[in-house]
N, C-alpha and C. Protein backbone atom coordinates (compact mmCIF):
# COMPACT_ATOMS: atom_id res chain seq x y z
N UNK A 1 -1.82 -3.43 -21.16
CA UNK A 1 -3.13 -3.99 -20.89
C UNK A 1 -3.18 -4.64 -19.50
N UNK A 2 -2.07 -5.63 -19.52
CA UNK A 2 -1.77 -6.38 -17.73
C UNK A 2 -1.80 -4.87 -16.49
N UNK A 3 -1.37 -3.71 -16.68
CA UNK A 3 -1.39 -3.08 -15.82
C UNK A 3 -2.27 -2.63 -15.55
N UNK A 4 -3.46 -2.36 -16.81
CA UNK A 4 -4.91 -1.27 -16.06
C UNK A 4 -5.68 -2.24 -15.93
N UNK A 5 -5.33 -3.98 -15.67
CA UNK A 5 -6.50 -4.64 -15.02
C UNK A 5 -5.89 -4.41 -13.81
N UNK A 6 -4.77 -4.63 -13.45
CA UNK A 6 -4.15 -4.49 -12.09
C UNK A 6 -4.20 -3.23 -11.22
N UNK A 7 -4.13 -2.44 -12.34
CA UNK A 7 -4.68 -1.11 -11.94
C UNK A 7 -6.06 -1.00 -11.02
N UNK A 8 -7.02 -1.13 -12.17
CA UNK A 8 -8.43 -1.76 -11.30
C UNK A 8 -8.84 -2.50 -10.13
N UNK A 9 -7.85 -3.58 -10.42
CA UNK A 9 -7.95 -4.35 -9.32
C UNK A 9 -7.79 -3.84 -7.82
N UNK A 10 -6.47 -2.54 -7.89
CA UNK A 10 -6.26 -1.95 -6.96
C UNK A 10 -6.75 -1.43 -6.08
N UNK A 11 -8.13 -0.85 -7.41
CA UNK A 11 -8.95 0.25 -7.42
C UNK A 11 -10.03 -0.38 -6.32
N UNK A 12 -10.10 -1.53 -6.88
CA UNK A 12 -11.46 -2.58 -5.96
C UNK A 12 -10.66 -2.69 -4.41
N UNK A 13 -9.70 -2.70 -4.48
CA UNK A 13 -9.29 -3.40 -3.43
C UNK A 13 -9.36 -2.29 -2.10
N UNK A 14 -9.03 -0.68 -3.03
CA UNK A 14 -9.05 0.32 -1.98
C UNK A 14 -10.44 0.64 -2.05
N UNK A 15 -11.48 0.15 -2.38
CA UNK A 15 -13.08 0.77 -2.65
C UNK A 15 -13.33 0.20 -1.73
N UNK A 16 -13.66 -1.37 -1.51
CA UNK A 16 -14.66 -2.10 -1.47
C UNK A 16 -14.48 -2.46 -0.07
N UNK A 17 -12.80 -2.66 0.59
CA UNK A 17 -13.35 -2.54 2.31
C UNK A 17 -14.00 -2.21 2.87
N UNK A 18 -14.04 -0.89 3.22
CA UNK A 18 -14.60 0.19 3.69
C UNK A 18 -16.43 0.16 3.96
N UNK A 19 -16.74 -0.81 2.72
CA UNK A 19 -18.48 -1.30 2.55
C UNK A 19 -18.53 -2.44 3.46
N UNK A 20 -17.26 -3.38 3.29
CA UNK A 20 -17.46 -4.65 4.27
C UNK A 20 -16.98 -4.57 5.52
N UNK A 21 -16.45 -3.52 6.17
CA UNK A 21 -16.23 -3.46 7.21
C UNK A 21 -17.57 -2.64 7.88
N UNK A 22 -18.55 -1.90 7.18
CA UNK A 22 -19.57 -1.38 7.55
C UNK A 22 -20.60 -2.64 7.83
N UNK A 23 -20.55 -3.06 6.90
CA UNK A 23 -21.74 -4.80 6.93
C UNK A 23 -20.89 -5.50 7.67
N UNK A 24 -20.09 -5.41 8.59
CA UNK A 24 -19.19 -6.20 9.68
C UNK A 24 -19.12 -7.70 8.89
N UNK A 25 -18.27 -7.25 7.84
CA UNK A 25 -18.14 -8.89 7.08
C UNK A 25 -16.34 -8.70 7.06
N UNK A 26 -16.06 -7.37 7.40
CA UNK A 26 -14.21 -7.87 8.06
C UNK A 26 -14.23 -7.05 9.09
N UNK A 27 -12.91 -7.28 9.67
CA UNK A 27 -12.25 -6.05 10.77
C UNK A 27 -12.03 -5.22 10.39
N UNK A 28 -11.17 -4.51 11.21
CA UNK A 28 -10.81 -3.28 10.55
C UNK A 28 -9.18 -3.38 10.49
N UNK A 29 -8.57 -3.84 11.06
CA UNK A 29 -7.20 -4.53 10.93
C UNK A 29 -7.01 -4.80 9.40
N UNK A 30 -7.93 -6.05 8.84
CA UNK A 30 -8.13 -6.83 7.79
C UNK A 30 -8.49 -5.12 6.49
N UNK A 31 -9.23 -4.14 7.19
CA UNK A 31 -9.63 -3.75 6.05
C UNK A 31 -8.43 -2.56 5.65
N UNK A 32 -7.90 -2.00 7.02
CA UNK A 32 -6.87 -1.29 6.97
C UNK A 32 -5.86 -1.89 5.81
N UNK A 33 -5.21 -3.47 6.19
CA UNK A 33 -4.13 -3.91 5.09
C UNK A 33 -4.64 -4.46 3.91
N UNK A 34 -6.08 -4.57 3.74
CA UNK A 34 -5.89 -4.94 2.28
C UNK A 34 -6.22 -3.55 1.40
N UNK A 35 -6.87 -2.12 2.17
CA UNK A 35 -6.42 -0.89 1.29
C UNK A 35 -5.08 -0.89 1.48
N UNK A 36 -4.04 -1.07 2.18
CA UNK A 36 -2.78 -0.43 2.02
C UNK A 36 -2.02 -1.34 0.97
N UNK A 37 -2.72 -2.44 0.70
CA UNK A 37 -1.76 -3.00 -0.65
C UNK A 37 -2.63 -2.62 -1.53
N UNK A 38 -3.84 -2.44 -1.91
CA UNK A 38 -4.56 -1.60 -2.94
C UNK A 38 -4.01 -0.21 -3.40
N UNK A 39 -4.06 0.32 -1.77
CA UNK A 39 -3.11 1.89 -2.50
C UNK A 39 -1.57 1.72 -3.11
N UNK A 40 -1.02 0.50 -2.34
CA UNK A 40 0.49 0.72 -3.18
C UNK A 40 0.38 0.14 -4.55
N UNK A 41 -0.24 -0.86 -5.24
CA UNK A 41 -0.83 -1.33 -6.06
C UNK A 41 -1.39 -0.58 -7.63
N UNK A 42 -1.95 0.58 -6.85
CA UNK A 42 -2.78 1.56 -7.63
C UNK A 42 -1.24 2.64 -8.14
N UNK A 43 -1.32 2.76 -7.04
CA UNK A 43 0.60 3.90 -7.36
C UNK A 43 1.60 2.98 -7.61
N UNK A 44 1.41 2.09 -7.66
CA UNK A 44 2.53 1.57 -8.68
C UNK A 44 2.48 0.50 -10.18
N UNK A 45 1.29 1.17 -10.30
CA UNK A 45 0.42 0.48 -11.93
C UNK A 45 -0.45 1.81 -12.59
N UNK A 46 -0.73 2.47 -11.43
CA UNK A 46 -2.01 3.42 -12.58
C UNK A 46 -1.11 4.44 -13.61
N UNK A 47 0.17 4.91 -13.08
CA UNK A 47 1.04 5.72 -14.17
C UNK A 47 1.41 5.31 -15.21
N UNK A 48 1.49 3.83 -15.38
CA UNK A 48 2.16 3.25 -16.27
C UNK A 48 1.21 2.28 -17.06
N UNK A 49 -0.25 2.11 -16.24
CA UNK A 49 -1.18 1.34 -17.01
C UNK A 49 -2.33 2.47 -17.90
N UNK A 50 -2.02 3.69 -17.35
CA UNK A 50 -2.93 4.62 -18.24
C UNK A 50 -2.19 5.87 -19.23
N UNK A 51 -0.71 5.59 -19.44
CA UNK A 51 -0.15 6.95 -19.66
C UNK A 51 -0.48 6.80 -20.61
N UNK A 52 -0.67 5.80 -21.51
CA UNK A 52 -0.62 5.95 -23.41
C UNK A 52 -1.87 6.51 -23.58
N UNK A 53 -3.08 6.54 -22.66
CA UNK A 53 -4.52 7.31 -22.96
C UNK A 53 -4.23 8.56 -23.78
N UNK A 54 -5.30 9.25 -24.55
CA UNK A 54 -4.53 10.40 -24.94
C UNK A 54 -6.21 11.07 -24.30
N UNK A 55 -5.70 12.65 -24.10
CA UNK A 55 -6.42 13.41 -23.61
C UNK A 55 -6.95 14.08 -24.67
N UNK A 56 -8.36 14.95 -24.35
CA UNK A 56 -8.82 15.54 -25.12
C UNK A 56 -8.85 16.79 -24.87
């Protein structure tokens, strides 16, 4: 359960720069490193916070 909020969280973290660096509410420095801990974040929680899902 702790991993697919963290998972998510990741998820926000690599989304949501990209909008605030357009509305110049960060840099791009700032938006560059907080996706690059979002993406490591995401790859190193989403395998293990979603594997028990079962597919249909």
């Amino acid at each position: 359960m702790i991993l697919k909020v963290i998972a998510y969280l990741a998820l926000v973290l690599t989304i949501v720069p990209p909008f605030m660096f357009l509305a110049d509410s960060i840099e791009v420095e700032a938006m560059k490193n907080v996706m690059i801990v979002g993406f490591v974040m995401w790859f190193a929680t989403a395998p293990f916070g979603f594997k028990d899902q079962k597919t249909s």
